[in-house]
C-alpha atoms as a PDB file:
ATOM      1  CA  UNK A   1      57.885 106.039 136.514  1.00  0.00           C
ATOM      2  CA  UNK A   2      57.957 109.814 136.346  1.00  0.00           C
ATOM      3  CA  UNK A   3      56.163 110.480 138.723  1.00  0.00           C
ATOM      4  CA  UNK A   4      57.474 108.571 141.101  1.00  0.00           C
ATOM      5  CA  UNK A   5      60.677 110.319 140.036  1.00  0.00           C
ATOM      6  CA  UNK A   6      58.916 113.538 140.252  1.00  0.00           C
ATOM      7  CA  UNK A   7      58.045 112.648 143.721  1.00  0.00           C
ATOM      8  CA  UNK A   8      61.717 111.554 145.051  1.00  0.00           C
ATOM      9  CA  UNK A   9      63.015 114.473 143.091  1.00  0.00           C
ATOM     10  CA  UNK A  10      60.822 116.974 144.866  1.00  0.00           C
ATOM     11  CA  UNK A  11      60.784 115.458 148.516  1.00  0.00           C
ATOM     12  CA  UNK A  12      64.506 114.020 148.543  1.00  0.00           C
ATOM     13  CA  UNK A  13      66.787 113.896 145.820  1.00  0.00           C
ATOM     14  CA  UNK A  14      66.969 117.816 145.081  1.00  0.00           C
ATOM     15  CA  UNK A  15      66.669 118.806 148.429  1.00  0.00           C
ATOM     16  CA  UNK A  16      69.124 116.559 150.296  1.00  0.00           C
ATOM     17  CA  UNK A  17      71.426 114.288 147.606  1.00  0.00           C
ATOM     18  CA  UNK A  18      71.913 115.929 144.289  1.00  0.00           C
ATOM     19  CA  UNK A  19      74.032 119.536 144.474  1.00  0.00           C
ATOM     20  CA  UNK A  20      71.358 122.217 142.452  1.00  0.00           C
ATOM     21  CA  UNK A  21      73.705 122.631 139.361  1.00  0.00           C
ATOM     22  CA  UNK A  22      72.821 119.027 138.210  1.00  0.00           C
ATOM     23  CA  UNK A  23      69.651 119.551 136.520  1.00  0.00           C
ATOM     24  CA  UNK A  24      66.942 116.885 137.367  1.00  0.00           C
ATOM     25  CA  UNK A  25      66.098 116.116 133.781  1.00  0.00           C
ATOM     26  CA  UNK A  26      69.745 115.000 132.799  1.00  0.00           C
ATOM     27  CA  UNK A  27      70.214 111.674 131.824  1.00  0.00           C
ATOM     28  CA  UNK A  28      72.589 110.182 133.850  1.00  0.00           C
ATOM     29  CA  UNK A  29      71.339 111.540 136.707  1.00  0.00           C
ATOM     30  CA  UNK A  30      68.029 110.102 135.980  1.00  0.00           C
ATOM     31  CA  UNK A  31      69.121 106.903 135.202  1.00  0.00           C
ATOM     32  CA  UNK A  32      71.194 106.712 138.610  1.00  0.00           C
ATOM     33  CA  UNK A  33      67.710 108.016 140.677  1.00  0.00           C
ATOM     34  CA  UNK A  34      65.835 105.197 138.996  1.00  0.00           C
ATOM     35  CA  UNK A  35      67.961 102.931 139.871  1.00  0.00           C
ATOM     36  CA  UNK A  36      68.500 103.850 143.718  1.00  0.00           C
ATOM     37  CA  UNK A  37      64.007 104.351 143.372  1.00  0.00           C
ATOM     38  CA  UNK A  38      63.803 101.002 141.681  1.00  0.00           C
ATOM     39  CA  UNK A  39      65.857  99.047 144.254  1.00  0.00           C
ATOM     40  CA  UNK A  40      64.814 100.610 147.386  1.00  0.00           C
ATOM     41  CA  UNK A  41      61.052 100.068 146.068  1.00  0.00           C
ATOM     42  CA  UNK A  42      61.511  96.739 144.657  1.00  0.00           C
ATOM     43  CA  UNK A  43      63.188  95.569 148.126  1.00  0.00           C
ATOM     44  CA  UNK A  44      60.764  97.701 150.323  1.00  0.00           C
ATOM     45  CA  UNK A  45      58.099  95.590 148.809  1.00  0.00           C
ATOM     46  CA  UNK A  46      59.376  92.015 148.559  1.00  0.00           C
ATOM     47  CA  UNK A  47      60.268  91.621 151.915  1.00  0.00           C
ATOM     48  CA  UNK A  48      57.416  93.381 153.009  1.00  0.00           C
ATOM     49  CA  UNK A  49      54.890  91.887 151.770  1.00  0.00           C
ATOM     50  CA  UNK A  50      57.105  88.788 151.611  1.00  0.00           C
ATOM     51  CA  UNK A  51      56.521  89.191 156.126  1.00  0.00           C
ATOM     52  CA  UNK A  52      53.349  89.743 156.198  1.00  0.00           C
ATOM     53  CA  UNK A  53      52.672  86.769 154.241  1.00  0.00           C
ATOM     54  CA  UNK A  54      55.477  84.754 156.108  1.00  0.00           C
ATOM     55  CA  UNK A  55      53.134  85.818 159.509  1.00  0.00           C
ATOM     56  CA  UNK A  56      49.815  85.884 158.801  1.00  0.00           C
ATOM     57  CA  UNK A  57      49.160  83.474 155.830  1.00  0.00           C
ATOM     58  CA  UNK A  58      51.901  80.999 154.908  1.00  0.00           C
ATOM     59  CA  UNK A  59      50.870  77.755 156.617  1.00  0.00           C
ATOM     60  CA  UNK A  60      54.020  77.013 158.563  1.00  0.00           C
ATOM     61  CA  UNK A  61      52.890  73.282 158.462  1.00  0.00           C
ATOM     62  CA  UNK A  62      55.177  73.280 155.017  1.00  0.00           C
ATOM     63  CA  UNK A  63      58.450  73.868 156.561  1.00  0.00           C
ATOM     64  CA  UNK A  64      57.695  69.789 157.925  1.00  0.00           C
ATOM     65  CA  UNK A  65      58.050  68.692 154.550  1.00  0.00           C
ATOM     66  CA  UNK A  66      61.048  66.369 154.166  1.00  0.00           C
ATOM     67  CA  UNK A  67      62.316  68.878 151.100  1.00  0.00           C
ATOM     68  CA  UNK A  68      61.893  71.912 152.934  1.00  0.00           C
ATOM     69  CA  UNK A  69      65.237  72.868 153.865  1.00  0.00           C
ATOM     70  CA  UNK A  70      67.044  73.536 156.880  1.00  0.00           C
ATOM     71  CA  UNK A  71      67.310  77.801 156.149  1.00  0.00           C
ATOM     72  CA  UNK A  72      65.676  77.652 153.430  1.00  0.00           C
ATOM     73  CA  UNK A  73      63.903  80.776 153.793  1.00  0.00           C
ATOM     74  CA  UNK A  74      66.622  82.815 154.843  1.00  0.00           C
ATOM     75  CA  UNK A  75      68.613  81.322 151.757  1.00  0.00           C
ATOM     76  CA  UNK A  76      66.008  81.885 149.177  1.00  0.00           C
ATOM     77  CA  UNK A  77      65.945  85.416 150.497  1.00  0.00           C
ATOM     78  CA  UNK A  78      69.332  85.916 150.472  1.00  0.00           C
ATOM     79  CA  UNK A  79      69.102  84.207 146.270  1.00  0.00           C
ATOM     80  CA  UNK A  80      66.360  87.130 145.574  1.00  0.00           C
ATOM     81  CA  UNK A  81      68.072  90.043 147.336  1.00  0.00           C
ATOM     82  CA  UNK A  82      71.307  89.326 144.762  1.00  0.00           C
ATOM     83  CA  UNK A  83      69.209  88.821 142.051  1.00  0.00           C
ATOM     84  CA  UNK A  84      66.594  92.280 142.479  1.00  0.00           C
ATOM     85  CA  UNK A  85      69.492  94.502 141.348  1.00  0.00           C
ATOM     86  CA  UNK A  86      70.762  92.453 138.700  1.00  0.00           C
ATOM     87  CA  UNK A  87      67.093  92.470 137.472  1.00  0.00           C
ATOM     88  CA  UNK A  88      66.434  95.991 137.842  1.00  0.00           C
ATOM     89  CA  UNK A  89      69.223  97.144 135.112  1.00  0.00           C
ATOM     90  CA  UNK A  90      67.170  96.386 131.946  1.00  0.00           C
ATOM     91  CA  UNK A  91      64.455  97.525 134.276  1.00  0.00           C
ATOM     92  CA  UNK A  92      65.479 100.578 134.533  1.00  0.00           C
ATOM     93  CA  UNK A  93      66.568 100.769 130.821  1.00  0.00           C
ATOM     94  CA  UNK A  94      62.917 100.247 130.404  1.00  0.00           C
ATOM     95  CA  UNK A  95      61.769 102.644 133.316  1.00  0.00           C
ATOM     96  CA  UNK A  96      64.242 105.459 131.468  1.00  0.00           C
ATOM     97  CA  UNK A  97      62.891 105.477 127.871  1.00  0.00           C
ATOM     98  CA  UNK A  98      59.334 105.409 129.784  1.00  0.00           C
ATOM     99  CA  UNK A  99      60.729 108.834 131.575  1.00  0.00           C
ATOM    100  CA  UNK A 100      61.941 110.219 128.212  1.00  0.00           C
ATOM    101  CA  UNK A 101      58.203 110.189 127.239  1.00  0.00           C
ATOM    102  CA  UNK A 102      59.069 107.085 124.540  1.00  0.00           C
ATOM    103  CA  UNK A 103      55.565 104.995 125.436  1.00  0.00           C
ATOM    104  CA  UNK A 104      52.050 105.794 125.197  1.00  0.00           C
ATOM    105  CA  UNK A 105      51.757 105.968 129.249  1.00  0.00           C
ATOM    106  CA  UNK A 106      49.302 109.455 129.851  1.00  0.00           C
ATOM    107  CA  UNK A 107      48.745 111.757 132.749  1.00  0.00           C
ATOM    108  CA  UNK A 108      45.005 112.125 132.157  1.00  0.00           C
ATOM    109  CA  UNK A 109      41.798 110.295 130.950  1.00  0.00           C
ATOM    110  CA  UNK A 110      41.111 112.689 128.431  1.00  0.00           C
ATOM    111  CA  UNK A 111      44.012 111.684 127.070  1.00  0.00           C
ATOM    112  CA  UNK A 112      43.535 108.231 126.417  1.00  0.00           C
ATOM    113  CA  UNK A 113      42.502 107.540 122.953  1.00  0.00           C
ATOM    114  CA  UNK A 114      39.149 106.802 121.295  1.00  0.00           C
ATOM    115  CA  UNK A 115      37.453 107.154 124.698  1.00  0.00           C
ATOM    116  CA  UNK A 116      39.185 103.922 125.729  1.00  0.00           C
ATOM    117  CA  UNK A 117      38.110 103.894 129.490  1.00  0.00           C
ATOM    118  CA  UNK A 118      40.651 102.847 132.311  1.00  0.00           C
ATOM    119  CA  UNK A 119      38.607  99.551 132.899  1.00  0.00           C
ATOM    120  CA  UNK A 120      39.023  98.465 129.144  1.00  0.00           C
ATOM    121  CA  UNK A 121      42.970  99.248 130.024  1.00  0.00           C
ATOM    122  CA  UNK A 122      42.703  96.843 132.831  1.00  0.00           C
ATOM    123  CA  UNK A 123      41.084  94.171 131.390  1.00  0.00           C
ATOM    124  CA  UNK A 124      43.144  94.565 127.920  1.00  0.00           C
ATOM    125  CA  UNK A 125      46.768  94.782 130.931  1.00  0.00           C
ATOM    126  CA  UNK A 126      46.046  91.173 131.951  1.00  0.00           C
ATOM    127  CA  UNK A 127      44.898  89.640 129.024  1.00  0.00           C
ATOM    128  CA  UNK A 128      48.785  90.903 127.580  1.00  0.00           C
ATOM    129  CA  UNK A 129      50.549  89.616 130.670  1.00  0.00           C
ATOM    130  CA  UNK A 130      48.808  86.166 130.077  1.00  0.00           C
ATOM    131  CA  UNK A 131      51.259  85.788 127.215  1.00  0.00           C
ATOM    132  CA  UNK A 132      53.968  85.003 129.972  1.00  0.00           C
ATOM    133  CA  UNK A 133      55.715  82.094 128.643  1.00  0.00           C
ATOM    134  CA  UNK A 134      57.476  79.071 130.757  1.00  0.00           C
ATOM    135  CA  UNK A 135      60.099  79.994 133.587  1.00  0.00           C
ATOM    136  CA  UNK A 136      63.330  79.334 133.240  1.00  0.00           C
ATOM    137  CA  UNK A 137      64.582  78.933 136.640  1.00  0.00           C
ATOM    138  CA  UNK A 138      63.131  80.136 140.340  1.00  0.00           C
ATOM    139  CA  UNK A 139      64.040  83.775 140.879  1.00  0.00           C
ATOM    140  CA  UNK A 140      67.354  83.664 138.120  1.00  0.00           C
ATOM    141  CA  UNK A 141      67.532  87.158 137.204  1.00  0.00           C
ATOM    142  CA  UNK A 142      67.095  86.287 133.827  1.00  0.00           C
ATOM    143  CA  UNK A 143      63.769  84.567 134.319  1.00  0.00           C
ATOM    144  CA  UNK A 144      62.709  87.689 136.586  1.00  0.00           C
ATOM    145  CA  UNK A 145      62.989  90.109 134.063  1.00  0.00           C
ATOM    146  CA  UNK A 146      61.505  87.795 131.135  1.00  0.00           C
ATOM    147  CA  UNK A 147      58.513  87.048 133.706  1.00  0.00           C
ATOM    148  CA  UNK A 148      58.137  91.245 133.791  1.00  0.00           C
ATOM    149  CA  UNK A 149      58.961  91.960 130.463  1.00  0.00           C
ATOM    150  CA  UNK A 150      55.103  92.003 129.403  1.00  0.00           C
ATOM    151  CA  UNK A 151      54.407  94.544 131.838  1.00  0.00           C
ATOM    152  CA  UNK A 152      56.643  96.843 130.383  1.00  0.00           C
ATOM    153  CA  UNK A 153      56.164  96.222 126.680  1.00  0.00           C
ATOM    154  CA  UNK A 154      52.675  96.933 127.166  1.00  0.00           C
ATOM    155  CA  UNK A 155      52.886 100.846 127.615  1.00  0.00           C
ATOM    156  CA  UNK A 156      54.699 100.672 124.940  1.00  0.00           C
ATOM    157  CA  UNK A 157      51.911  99.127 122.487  1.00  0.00           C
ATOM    158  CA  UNK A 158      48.770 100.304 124.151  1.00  0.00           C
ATOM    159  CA  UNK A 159      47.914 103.131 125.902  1.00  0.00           C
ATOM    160  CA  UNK A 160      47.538 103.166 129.725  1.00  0.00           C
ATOM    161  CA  UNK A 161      46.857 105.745 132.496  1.00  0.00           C
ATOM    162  CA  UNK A 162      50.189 106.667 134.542  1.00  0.00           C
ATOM    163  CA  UNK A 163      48.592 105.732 137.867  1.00  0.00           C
ATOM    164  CA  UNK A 164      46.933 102.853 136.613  1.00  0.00           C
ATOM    165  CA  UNK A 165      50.749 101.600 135.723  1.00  0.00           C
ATOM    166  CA  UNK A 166      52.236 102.090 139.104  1.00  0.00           C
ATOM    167  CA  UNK A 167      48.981 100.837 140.743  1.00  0.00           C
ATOM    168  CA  UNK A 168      49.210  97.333 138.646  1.00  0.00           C
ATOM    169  CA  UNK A 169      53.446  97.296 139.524  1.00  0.00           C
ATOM    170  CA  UNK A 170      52.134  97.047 143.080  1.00  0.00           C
ATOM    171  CA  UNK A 171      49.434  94.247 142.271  1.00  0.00           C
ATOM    172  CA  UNK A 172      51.824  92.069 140.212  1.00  0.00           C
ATOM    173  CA  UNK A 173      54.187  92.204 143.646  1.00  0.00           C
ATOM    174  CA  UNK A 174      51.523  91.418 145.268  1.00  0.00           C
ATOM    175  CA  UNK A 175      50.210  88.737 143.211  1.00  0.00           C
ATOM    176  CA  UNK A 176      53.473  87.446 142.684  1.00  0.00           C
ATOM    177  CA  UNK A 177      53.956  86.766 146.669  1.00  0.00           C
ATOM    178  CA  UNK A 178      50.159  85.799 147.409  1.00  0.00           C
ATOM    179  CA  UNK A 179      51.078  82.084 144.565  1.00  0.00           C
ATOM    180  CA  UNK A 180      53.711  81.305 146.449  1.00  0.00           C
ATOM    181  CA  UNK A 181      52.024  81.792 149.886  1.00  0.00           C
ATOM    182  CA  UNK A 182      51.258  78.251 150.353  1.00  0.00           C
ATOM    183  CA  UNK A 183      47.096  79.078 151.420  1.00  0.00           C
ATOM    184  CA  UNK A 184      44.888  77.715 148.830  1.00  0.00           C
ATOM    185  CA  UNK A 185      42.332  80.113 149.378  1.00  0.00           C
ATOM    186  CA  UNK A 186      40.402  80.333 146.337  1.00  0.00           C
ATOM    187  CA  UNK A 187      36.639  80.282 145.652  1.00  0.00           C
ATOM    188  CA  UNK A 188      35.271  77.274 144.824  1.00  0.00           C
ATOM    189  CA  UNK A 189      34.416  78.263 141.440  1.00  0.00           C
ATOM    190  CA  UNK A 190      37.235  80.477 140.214  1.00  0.00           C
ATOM    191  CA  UNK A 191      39.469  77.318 140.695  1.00  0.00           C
ATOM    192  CA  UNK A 192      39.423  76.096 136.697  1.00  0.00           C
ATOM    193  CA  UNK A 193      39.890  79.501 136.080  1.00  0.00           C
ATOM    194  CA  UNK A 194      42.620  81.609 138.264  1.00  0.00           C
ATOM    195  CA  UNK A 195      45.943  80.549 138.711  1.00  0.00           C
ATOM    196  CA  UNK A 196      46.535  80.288 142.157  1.00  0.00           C
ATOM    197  CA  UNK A 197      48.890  79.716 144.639  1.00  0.00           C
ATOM    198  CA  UNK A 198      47.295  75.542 144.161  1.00  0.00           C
ATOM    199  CA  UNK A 199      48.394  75.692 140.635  1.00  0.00           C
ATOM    200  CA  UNK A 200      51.448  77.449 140.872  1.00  0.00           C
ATOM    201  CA  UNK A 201      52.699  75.042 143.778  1.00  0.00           C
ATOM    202  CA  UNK A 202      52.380  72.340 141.378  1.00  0.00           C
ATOM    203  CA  UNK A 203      54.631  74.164 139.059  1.00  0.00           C
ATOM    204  CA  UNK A 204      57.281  74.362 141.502  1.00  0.00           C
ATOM    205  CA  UNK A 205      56.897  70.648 142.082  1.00  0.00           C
ATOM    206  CA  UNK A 206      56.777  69.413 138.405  1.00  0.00           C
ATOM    207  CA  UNK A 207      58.161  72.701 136.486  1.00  0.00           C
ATOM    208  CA  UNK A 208      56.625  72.161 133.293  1.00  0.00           C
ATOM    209  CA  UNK A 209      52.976  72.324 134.396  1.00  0.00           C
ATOM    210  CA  UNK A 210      50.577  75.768 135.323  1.00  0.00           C
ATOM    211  CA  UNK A 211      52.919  78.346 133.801  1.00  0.00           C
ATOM    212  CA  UNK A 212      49.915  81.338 133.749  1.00  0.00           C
ATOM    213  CA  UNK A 213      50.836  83.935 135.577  1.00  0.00           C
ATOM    214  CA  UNK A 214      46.530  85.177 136.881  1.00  0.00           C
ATOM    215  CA  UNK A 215      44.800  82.624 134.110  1.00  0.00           C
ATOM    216  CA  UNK A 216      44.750  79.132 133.552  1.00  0.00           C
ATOM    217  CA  UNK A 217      43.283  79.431 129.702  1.00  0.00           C
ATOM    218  CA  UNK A 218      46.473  79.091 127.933  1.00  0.00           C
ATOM    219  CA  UNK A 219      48.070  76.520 129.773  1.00  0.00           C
ATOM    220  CA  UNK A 220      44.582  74.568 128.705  1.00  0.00           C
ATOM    221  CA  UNK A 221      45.166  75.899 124.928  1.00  0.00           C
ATOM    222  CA  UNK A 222      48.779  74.908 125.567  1.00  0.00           C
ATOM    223  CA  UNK A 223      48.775  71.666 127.136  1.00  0.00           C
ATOM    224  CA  UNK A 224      50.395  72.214 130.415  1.00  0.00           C
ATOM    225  CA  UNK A 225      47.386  72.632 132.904  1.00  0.00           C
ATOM    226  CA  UNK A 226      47.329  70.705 135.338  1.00  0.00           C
ATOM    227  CA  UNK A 227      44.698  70.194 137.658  1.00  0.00           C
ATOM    228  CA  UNK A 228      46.301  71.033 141.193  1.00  0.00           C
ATOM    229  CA  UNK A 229      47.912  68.196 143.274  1.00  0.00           C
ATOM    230  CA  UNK A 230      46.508  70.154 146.769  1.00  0.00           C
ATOM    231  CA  UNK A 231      42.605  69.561 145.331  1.00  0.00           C
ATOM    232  CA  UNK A 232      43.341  66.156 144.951  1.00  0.00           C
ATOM    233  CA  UNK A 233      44.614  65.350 147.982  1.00  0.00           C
ATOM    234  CA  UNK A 234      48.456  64.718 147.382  1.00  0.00           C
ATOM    235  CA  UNK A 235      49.812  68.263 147.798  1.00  0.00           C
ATOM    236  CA  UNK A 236      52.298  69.037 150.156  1.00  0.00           C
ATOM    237  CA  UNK A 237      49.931  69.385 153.561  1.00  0.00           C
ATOM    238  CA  UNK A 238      48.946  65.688 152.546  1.00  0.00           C
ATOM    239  CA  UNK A 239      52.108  64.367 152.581  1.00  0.00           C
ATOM    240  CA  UNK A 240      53.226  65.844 155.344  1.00  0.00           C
ATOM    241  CA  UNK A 241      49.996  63.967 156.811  1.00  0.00           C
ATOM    242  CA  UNK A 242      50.650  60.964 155.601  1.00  0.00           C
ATOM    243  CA  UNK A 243      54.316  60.930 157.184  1.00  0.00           C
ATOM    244  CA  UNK A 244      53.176  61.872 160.300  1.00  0.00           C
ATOM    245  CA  UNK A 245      50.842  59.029 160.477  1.00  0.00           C
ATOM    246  CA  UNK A 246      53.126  56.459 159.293  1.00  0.00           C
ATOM    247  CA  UNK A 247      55.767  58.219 161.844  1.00  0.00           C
ATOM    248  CA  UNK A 248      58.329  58.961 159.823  1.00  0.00           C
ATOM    249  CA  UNK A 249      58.242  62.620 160.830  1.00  0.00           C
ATOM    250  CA  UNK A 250      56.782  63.597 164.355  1.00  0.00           C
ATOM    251  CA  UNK A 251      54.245  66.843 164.846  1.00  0.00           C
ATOM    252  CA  UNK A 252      57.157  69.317 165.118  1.00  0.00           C
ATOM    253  CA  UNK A 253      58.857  68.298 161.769  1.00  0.00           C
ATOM    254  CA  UNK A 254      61.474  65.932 162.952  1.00  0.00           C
ATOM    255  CA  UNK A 255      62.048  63.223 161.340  1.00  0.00           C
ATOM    256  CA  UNK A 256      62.855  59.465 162.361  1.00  0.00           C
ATOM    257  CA  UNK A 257      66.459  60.207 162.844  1.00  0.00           C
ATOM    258  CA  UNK A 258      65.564  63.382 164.884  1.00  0.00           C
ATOM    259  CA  UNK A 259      66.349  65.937 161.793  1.00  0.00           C
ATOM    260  CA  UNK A 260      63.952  69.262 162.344  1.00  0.00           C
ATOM    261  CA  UNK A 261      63.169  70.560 158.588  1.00  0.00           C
ATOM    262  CA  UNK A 262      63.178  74.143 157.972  1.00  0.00           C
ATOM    263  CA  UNK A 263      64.189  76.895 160.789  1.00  0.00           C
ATOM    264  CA  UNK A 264      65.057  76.059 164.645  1.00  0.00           C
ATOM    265  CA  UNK A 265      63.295  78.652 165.742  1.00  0.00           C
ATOM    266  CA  UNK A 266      60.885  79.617 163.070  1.00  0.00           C
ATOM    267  CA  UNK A 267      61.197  82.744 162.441  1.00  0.00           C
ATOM    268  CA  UNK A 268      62.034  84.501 158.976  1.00  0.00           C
ATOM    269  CA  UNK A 269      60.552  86.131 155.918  1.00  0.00           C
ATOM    270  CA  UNK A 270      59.156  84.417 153.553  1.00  0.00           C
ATOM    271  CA  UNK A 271      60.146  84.073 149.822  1.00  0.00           C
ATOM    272  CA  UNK A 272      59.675  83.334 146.200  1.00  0.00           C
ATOM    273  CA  UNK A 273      59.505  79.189 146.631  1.00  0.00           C
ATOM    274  CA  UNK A 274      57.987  78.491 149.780  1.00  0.00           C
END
């Protein structure tokens, strides 16, 4: 995170917030620009990437589901916006010992030790966040910042290029919004062996099923794979079918005694449970 520090430090913080007697390498001061950087980044990217799935992927379908919620998007966003800054405290604890030069993060390849190459860092990355154990609850704070902790512990065990770091906080965000999406969109053959947004729907269905965060290997070691509910014909989408057949809820969601699931008007962003 230094040099995204670097960066705000340079660009913003020196310049416009902090008055040029408060050196930028002091402590508190760091620890305060981490957590504004943290925050802003953290938010910047949840709900954006949280809209663009919400427009141009999530199958809005879903919201017809009889447990979908009326607002439920707009209250599971308003459950993850409270919870991002509790989150971000031991975060930042984490981001500031990082800072302090503490893990074995490095600037350059030369750097990184025995000749380890930056594709042996990747592959080594995910194979340590596949350790992820079970959730606790959707979005709690505390299961937010157990569900990260691998991703920071691991600078701190193994090497790993400073850009490569940043680059793979983006893709977790990313990956992290693209299982909960709702679009089962994953090659035929992959399916036994990513966990995708299939596998993780059935762990927001049965909660003790599919905990892998990419993988499904360890759930298979462990005992809690299941094979997904949507490839079987009796996820969601298929339910919603099958109620819309029978008539108990008509094409636009409503259901026999005229109840509309989800949003009026269907707008919204979407969020961590959809």
């Amino acid at each position: 995170m230094d040099l995204v520090l670097n960066v705000a430090d340079h660009y913003v913080l020196t310049p416009y917030v902090y008055p040029l007697s408060w050196p930028e390498d002091t402590a508190l001061r760091q620890i305060i620009s981490l957590l504004v950087v943290t925050n802003l980044g953290i938010a910047v990217l949840y709900l954006g990437l949280g809209w663009l799935s919400y427009q141009f992927i999530f199958d809005h379908n879903l919201m017809k589901h009889p447990q979908f919620l009326k607002n439920q998007v707009w209250l599971e966003i308003r459950h993850a916006m409270t919870s991002l800054p509790i989150i971000s405290i031991p975060t930042v604890a984490l981001f500031f010992i990082e800072v302090k030069g503490h893990s074995k993060l490095y600037d350059n390849v030369e750097e990184s030790p025995m000749g380890k190459t930056m594709l042996r860092s990747l592959t080594s990355f995910f194979e340590f966040l596949h350790l992820n154990g079970p959730s606790l609850h959707a979005f709690h704070p505390l299961d937010g910042f157990l569900s990260s902790l691998p991703y920071h512990v691991y600078p701190f065990l193994f090497p790993l290029h400073k850009v490569l770091y940043l680059a793979l906080y983006i893709f977790v965000n990313i990956w992290t919004v693209s299982i909960h999406d709702g679009a089962y969109r994953m090659p035929g053959p992959l399916q036994e062996v990513v966990n995708g947004a299939a596998h993780h729907t059935d762990h927001h269905l049965c909660f003790n099923v599919n905990y892998g965060q990419y993988f499904t290997l360890w759930d298979r070691i462990g005992g809690s794979y299941q094979n997904p509910s949507v490839l079987e014909g009796k996820g969601p989408l298929d339910c919603i079918s099958r109620l819309t057949a029978e008539g108990k809820i008509s094409s636009n969601g409503a259901n026999a005694n005229g109840h509309t699931n989800g949003h009026d008007n269907g707008s919204g962003t979407k969020s961590k449970e959809e």
